[in-house]
Protein backbone atom coordinates (compact mmCIF):
# COMPACT_ATOMS: atom_id res chain seq x y z
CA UNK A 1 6.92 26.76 -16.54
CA UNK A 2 3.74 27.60 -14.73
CA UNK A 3 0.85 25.90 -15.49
CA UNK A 4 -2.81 27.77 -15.21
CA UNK A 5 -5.14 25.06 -13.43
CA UNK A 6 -8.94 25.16 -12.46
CA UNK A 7 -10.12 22.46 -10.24
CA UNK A 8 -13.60 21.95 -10.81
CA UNK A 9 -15.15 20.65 -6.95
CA UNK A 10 -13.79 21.10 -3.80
CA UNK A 11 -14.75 18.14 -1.68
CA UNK A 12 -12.19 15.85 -0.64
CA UNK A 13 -10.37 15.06 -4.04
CA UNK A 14 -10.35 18.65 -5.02
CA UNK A 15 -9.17 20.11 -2.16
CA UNK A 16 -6.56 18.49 -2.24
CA UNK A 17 -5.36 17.90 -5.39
CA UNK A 18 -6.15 21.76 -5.76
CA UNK A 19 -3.46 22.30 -2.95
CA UNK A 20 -0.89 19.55 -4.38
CA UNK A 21 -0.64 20.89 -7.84
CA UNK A 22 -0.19 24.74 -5.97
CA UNK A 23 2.73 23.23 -4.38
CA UNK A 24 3.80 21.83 -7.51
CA UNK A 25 4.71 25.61 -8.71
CA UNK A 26 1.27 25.78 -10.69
CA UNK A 27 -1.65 28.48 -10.35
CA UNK A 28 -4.55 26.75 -9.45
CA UNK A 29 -8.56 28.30 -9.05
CA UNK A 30 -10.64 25.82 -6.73
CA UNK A 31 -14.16 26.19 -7.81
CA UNK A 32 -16.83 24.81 -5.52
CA UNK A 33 -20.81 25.57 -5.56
CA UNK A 34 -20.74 25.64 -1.81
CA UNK A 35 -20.23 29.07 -0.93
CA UNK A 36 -19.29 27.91 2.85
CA UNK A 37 -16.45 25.30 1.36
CA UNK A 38 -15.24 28.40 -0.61
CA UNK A 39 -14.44 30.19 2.42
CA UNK A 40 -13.55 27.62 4.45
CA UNK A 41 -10.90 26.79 1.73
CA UNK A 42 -9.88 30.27 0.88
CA UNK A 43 -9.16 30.50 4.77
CA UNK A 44 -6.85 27.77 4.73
CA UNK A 45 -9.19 25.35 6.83
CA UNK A 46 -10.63 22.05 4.63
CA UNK A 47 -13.59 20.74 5.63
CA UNK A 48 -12.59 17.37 7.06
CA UNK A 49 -9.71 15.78 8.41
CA UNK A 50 -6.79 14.54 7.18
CA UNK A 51 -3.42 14.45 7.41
CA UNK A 52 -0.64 17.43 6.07
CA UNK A 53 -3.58 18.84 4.64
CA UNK A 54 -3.98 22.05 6.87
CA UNK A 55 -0.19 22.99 6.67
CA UNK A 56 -0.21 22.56 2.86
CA UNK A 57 -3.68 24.54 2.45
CA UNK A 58 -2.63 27.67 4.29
CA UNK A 59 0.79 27.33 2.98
CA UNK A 60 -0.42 27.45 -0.50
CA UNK A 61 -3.37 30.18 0.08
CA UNK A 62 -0.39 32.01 1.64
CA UNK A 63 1.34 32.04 -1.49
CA UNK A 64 -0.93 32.90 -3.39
CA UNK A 65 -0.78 30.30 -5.99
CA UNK A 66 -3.77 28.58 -4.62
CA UNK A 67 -7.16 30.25 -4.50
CA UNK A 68 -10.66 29.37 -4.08
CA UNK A 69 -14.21 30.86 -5.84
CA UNK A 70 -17.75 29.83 -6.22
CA UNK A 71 -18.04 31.63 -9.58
CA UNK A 72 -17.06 29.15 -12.40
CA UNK A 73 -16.08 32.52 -15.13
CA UNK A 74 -12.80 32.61 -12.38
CA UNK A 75 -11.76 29.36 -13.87
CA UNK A 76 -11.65 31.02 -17.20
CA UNK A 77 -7.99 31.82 -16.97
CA UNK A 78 -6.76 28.44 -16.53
CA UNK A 79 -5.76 26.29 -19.84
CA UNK A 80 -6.54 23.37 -17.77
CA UNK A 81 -9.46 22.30 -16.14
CA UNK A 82 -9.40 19.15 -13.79
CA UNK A 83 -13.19 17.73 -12.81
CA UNK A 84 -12.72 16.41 -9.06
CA UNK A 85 -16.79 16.11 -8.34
CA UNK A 86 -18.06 13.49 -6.17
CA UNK A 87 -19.90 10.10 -7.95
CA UNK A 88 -22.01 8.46 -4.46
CA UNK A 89 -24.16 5.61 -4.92
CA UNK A 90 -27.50 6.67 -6.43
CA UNK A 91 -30.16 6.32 -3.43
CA UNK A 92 -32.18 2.99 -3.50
CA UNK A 93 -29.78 1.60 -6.77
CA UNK A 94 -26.66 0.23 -7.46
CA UNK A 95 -25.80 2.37 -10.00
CA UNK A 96 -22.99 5.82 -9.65
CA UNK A 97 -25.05 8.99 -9.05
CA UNK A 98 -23.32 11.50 -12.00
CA UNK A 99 -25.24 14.55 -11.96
CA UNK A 100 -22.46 16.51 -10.71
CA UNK A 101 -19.97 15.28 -12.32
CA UNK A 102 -22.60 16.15 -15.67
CA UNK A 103 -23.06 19.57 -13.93
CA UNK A 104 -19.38 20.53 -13.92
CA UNK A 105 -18.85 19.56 -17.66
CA UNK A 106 -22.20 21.77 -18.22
CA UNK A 107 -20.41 24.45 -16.05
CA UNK A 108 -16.92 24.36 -17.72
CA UNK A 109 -18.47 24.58 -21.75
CA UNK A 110 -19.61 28.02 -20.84
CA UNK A 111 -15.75 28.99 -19.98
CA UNK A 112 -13.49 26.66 -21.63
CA UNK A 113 -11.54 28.27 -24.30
CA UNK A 114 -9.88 27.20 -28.22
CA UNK A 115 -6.81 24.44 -27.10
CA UNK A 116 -7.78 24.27 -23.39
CA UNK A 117 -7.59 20.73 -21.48
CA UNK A 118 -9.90 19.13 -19.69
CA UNK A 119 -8.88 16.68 -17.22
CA UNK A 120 -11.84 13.89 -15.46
CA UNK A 121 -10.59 12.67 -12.26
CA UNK A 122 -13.88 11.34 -10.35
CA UNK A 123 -14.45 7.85 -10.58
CA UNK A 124 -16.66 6.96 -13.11
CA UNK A 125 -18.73 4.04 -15.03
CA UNK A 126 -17.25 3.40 -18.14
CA UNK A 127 -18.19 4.59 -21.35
CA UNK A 128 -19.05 8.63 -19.16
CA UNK A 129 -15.52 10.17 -20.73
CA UNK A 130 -16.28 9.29 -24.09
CA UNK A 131 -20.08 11.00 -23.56
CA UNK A 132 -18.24 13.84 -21.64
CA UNK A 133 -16.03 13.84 -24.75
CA UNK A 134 -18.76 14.70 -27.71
CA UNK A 135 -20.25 17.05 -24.82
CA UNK A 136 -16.89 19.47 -25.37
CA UNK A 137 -16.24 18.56 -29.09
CA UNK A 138 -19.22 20.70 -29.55
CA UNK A 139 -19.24 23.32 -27.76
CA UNK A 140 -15.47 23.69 -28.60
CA UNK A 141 -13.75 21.64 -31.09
CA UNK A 142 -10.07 22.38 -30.01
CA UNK A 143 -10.55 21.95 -26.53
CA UNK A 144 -9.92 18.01 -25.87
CA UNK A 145 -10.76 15.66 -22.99
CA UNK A 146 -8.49 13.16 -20.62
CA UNK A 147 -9.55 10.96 -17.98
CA UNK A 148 -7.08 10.87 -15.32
CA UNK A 149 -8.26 9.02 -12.47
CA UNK A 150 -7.50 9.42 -8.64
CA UNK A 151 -5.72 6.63 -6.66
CA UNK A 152 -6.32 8.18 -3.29
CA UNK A 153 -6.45 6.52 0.51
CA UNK A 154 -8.01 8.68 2.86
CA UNK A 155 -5.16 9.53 5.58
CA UNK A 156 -2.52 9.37 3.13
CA UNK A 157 -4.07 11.47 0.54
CA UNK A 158 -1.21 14.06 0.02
CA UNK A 159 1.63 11.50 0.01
CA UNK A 160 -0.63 9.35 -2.79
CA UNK A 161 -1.00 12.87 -4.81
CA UNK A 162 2.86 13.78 -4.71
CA UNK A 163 3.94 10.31 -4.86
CA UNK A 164 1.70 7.63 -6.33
CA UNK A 165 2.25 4.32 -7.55
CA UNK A 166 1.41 5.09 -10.79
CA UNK A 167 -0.04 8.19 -13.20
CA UNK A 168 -2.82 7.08 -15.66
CA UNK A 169 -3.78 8.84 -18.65
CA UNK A 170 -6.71 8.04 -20.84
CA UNK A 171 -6.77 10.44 -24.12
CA UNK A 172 -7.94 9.97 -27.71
CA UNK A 173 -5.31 8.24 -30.24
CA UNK A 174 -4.74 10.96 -32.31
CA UNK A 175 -2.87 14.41 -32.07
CA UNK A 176 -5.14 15.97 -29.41
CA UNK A 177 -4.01 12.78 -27.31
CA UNK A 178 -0.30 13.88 -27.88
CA UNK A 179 -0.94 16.88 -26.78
CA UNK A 180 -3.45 15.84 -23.57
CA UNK A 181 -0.44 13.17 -22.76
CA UNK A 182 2.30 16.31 -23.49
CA UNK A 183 0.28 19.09 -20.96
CA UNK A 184 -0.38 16.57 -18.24
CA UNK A 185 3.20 15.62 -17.99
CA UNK A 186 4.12 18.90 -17.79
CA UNK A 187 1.52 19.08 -14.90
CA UNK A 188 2.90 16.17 -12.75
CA UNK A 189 6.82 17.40 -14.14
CA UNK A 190 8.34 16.76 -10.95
CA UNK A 191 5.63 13.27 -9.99
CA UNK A 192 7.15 11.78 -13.13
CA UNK A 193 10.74 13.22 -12.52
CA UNK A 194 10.81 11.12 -9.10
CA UNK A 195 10.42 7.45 -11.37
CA UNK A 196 6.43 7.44 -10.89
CA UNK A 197 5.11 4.69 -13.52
CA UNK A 198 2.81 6.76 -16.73
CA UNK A 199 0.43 4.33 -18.73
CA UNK A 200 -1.09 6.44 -21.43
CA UNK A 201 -3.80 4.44 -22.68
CA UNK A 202 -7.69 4.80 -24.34
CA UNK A 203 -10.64 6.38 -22.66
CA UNK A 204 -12.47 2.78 -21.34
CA UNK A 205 -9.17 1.67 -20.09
CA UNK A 206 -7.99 4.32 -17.93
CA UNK A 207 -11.68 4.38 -16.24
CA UNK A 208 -11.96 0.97 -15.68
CA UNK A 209 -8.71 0.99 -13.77
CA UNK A 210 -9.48 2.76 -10.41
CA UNK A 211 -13.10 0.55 -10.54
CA UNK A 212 -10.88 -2.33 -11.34
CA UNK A 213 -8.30 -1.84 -8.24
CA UNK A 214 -10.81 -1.00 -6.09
CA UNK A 215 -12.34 -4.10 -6.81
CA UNK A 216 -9.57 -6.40 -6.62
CA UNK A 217 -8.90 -4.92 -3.05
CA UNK A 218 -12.61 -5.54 -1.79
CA UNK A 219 -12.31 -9.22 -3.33
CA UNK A 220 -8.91 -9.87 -1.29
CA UNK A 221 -10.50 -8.01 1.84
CA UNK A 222 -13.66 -10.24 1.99
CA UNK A 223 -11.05 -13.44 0.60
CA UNK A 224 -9.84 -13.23 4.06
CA UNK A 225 -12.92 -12.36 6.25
CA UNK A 226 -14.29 -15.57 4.58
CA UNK A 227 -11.84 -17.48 5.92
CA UNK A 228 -12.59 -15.96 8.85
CA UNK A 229 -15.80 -17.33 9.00
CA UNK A 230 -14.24 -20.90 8.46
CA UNK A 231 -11.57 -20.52 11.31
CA UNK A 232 -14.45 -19.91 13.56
CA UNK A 233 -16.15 -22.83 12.36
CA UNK A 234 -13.14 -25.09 12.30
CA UNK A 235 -10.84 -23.71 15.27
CA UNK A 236 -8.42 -22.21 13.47
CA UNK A 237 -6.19 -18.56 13.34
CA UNK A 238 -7.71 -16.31 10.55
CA UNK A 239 -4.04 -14.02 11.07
CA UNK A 240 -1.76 -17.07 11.47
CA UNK A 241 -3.41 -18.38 8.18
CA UNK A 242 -2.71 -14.33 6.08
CA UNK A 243 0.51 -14.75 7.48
CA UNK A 244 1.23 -18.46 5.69
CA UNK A 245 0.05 -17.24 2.82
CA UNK A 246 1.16 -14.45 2.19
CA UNK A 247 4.69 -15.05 1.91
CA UNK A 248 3.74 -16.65 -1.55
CA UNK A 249 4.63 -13.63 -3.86
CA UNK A 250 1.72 -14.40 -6.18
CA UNK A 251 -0.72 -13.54 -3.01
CA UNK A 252 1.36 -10.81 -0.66
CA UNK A 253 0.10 -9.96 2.57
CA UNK A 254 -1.22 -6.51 1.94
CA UNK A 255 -5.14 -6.62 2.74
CA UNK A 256 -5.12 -9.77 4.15
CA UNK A 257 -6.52 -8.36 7.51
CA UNK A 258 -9.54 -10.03 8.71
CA UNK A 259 -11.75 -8.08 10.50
CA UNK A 260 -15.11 -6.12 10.44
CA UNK A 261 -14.61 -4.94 6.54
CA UNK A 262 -14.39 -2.59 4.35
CA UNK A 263 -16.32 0.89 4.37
CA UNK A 264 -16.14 4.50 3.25
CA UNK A 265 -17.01 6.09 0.24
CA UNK A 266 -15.05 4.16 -2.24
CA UNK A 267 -14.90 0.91 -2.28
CA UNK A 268 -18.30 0.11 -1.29
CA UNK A 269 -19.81 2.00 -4.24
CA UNK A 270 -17.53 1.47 -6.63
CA UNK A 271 -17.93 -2.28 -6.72
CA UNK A 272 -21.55 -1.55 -6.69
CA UNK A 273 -21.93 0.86 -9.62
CA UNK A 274 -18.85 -1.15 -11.78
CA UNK A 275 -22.13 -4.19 -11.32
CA UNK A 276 -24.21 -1.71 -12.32
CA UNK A 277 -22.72 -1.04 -15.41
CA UNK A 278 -21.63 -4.38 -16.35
CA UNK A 279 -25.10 -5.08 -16.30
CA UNK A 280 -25.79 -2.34 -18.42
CA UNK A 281 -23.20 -3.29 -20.87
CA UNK A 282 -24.68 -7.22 -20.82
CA UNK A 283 -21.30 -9.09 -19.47
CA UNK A 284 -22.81 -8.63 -15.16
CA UNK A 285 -22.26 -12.87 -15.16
CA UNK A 286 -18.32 -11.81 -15.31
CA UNK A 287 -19.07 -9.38 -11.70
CA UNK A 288 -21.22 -11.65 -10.21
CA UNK A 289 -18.09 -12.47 -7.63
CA UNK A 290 -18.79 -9.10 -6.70
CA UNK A 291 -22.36 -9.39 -5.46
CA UNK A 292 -20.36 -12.42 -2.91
CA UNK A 293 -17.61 -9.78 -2.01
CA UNK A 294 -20.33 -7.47 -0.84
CA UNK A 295 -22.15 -9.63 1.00
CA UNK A 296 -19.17 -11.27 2.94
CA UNK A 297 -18.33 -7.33 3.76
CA UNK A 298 -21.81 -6.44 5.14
CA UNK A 299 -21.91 -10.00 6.83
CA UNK A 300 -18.44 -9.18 9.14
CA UNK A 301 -20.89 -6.14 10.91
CA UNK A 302 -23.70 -8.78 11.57
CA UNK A 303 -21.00 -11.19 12.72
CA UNK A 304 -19.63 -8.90 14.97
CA UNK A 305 -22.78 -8.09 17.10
CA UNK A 306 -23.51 -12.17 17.16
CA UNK A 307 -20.24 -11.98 19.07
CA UNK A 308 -21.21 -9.04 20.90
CA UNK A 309 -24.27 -11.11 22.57
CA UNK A 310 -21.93 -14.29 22.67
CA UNK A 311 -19.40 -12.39 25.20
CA UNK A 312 -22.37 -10.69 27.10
CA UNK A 313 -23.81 -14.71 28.03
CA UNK A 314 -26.40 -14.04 25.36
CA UNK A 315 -27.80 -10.60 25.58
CA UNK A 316 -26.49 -7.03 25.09
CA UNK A 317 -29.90 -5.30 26.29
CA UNK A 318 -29.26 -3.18 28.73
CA UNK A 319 -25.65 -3.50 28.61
CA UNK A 320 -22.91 -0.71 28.71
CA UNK A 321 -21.16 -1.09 25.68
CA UNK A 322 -17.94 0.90 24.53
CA UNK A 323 -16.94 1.44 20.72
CA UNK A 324 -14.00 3.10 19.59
CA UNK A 325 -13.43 4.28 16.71
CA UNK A 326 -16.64 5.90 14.28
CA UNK A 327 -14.72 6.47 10.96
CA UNK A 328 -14.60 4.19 8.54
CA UNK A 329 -10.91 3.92 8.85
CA UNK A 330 -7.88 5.47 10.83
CA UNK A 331 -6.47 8.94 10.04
CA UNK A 332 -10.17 10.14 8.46
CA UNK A 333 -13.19 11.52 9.94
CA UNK A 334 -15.09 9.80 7.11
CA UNK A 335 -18.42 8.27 8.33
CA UNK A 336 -19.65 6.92 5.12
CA UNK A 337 -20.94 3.60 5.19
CA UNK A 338 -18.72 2.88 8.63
CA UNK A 339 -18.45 -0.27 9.67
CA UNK A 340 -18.03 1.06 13.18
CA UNK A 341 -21.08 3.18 13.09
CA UNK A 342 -22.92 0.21 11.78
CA UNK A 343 -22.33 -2.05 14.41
CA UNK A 344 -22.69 0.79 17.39
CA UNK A 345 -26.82 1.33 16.19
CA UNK A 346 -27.22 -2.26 15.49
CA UNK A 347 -26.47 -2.70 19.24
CA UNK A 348 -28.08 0.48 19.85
CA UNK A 349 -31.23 -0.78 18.24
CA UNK A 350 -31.32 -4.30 20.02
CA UNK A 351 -31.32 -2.58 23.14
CA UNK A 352 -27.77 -2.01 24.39
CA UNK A 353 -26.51 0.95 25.78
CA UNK A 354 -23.59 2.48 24.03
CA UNK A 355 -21.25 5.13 24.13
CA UNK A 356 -19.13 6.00 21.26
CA UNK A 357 -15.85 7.91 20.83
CA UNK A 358 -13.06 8.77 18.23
CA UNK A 359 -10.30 11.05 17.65
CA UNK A 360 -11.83 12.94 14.77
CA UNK A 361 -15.13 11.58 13.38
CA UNK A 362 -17.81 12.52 16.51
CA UNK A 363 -19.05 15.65 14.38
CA UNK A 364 -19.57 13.65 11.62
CA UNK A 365 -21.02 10.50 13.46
CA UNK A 366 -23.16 12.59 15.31
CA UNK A 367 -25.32 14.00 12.48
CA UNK A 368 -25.82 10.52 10.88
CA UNK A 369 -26.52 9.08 13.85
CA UNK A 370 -27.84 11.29 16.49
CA UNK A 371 -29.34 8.34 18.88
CA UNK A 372 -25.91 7.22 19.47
CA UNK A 373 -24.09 8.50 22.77
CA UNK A 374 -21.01 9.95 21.68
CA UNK A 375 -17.93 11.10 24.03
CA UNK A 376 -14.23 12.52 23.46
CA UNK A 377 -12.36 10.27 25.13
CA UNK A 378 -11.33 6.39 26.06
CA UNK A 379 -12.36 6.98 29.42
CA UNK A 380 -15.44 8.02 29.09
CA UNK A 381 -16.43 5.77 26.91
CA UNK A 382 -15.01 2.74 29.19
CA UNK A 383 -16.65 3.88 31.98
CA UNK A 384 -18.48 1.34 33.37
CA UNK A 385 -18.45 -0.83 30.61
CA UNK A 386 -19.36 -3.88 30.37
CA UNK A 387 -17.54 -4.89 26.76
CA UNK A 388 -15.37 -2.87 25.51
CA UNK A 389 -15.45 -2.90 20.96
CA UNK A 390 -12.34 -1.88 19.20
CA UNK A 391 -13.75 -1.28 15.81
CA UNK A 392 -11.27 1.93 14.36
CA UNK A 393 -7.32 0.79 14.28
CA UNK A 394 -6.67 4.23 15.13
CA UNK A 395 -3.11 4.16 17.06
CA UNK A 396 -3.85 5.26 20.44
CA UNK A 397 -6.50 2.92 20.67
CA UNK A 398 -4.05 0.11 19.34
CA UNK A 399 -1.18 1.18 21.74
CA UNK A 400 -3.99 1.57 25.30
CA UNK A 401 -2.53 0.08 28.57
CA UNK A 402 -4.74 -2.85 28.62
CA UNK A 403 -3.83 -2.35 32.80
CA UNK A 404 -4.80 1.08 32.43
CA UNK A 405 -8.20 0.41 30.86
CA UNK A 406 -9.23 -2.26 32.93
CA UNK A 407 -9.42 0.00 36.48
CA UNK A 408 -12.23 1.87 34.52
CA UNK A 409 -14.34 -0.73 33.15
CA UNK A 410 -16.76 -3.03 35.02
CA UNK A 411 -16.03 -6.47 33.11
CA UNK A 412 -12.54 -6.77 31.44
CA UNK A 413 -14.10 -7.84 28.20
CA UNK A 414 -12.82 -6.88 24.51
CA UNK A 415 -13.61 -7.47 21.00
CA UNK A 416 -10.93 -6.69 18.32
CA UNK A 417 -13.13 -5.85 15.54
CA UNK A 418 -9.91 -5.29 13.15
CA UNK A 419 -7.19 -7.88 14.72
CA UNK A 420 -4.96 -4.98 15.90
CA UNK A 421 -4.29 -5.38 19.29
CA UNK A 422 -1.70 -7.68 20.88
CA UNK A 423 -3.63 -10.41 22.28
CA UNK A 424 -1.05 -11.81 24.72
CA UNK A 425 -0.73 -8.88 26.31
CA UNK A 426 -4.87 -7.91 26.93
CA UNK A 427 -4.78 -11.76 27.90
CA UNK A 428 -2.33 -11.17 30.47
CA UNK A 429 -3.92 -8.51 32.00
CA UNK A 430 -6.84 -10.21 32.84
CA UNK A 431 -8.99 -9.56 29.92
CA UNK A 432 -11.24 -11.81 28.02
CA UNK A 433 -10.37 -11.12 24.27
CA UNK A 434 -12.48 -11.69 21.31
CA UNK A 435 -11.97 -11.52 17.50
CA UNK A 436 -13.48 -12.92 14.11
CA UNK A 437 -11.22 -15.40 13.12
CA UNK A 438 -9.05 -16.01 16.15
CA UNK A 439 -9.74 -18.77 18.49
C-alpha cells in the first residue's frame, strides 16, 4: 500500500532519501526553505554530486510520485513526516549546531495531523528526540515521534538507502512505539523483505548509534595513521603492518588505510559534538580517546606538507606543486573540512605555487578557497610540476600511466597522500615516490 511521506530538508540526506522512498512505490513531498534547491530538485537536477542520483531524481519527478515545495502546508497530506535537516559543527565550539533541525519540528507542529508519524533522521546529540518528543506531545497528542538515523557514505548513498546494513528504530515503549515500529516497516517493506537487520530500541539508544559508529571508524582510521607515524620513525611498512593485522577477525582490515585522514561533514563533527555532549552529560573522561583521534587526524595534513618540503630538499616556496583530488573523498564533490583542500592552502600559504584539480569538486573548492589555482584536468595540473600530491583516491587518478605523467612534469616526484597507487610500478618509471608510513 502507498505510503504518504513528507521529507522535511532537502540537502544531501533528503534528497535522497526523498527520491529512494519514491522509488519504493511511496508518495513523497520534499520540503526545502531554499527556493533555488526546490527547483533544482523539482527539475530533476540535485545540487551536488553523487552517484545514481540524477537517473533516480528525474526518474522519480517523472513519475510523479516524487515532488518538491518550499511551502511546508504541502507536507500536510503526508501521514509521515521524516526530518532530514543538516546538524554542522556550531562555529568556534565543539558542540552540534540544531537550529534547523529545531526549525523543522517548529515547522511540522503547524501541519502535523491526529495519528501522524514523525520520523528524525539527522544526526543528533543525545537526549534532542526525547525534547523533540514533548515538543509534538503538545501540540498534538496522537501524533508520536521515532528517531531513525541515517547510515549514509557519500558516493554510495543510494545503494546504503536501498540496501543498508542495518534499519534502526528508536520509539517510545508503549503502544505509540508499536505503531511507530508497525508504519516504518511498512515504509522500508521491501529494505526489510531483502534480510536487512531491524533493531527497535529506546530513544538514547538509537541516537547514540550513528555518533557511536562514526566514532569507532575515526578511532580505527587515526589507529592506523598512528602507526604510521611510528613506521616512519622506526623504518617500517604502515600497509604491510594493516595487512598482518587484519586478518585477525577481531580487527578486519576495513579502515585500516593510512593516509592523510579523515574529512567531510560527518565524521569530523560528529566525534566533536558526541564530546560535546558527554561533557554536558558529566561522563567526557569516557571520550577523552576522542580528543587523541582528532588530533592524530588533523596531524596526517601537517605531516603531509613536512613531507612536501622533505621531497622539495627543504623548501616548497616557489615551487610548482600539483594536487589531485579537492573532495574530501572519491565519488563526492564534498569540500567540507577536506583534507586535500587543507594541505593545497597550507602549501599555498608557505609560499608554494599550486594548482589544483578534481573530477567534480572545483565549484565547490573554488568558493572556499578562491586563492587556490584550480584546473580541469591531470595535465594541467602536472604541467611543469615540480611534485606531484595524490591526495583524492579518485580512480583515474589511481589508474594514471605513471609513463604518461612523467613527459609532462618537470621532476618525477610523487606523494601518495592515501597509499593508493602501486608503488612498484611509479618506481619503475623513474619516479621518486613518497607516502606516510611507507619506507
Amino acid at each position: 500500500m502507498t505510503l504518504h511521506i513528507s521529507v522535511i530538508g532537502c540537502g544531501y540526506l533528503g534528497a535522497v532519501h526523498a527520491a529512494c522512498m519514491a522509488a519504493l512505490g511511496h508518495d513523497v513531498i520534499g520540503v526545502d526553505v531554499d527556493a533555488r534547491k526546490v527547483e533544482a530538485l523539482a527539475g530533476g537536477k540535485p545540487p551536488f554530486f553523487e552517484p545514481e542520483l540524477p537517473e533516480l531524481l528525474a526518474e522519480t519527478v517523472a513519475t510523479g510520485r516524487l515532488q518538491f515545495s518550499s511551502d511546508i502546508t504541502d507536507a500536510a497530506a503526508a501521514t509521515i513526516h521524516f526530518i532530514c535537516v543538516g546538524t554542522p559543527q556550531k562555529r568556534g565550539e565543539n558542540k552540534a549546531d540544531l537550529r534547523a533541525v529545531d526549525a523543522a519540528m517548529t515547522a511540522l507542529l503547524a501541519v502535523v495531523k491526529p495519528g501522524d508519524l514523525v520520523v528524525g533522521k539527522s544526526t543528533v546529540p543525545v537526549g534532542t528526540a526525547e525534547r523533540l518528543a514533548e515538543m509534538l506531545a503538545e501540540a498534538e497528542p496522537t501524533a508520536t515521534l521515532a528517531w531513525n538515523p541515517e547510515f549514509l557514505r557519500e558516493g554510495h548513498a543510494v545503494k546504503d538507502t536501498f540496501h543498508p546494513d542495518r534499519l534502526v528504530y528508536g520509539v517510545p515503549d508503549d503502544a505509540a512505539g508499536e505503531r511507530a515500529t508497525a508504519l516504518l516497516s511498512r515504509v522500508y517493506a521491501k529494505t526489510l523483505a531483502d534480510g536487512t537487520p531491524l533493531i527497535v530500541t529506546d530513544y538514547s539508544t538509537a541516537q547514540l548509534v550513528k555518533v557511536a559508529a562514526n566514532s569507532f571508524l575515526a578511532t580505527k582510521i587515526s589507529f592506523i595513521n598512528a602507526m604510521a607515524e611510528l613506521c616512519e620513525a622506526t623504518g617500517g611498512d604502515v600497509v604491510q603492518l594493516a595487512n598482518a593485522i587484519g586478518h585477525d577477525a577481531r580487527i578486519g582490515r576495513q579502515f585500516l588505510n593510512a593516509g592523510l585522514g579523515f574529512g567531510g561533514g560527518c565524521l569530523p563533527k560528529d566525534i566533536r559534538a558526541f564530546m560535546a555532549r558527554a561533557g554536558e552529560l558529566g561522563v567526557d573522561q569516557a571520550l577523552t580517546f576522542l580528543r587523541e583521534v582528532d588530533s592524530i587526524n588533523l596531524r596526517r595534513r601537517v605531516r603531509m606538507v613536512d613531507l612536501a618540503r622533505e621531497v622539495c630538499d627543504g623548501s616548497i616556496v616557489g615551487r610548482r606543486i600539483a594536487v589531485l583530488g579537492a573532495a574530501f573523498k572519491p565519488e563526492s564533490d564534498d569540500v567540507r573540512d577536506s583534507p586535500a583542500l587543507s594541505v593545497a592552502a597550507q602549501m599555498s600559504l608557505q609560499g608554494a605555487d599550486v594548482v589544483v584539480t578534481d573530477p567534480k569538486a572545483i565549484e565547490n573548492a573554488a568558493a572556499k578557497w578562491p586563492d587556490l589555482r584550480f584546473v580541469e584536468t591531470v595535465e594541467e595540473a602536472v604541467a611543469d610540476a615540480e611534485l606531484v600530491l595524490l591526495l583524492t583516491e579518485w580512480k583515474q587518478y589511481v589508474s594514471l600511466d605513471p609513463t604518461e605523467v612523467k613527459r609532462w612534469v618537470k621532476l618525477p616526484r610523487i606523494l601518495d597522500g592515501r597509499n593508493a597507487l602501486d608503488v612498484e610500478a611509479w618506481r619503475s618509471a623513474g619516479w621518486t615516490y613518497r607516502a606516510l608510513g611507507r619506507r
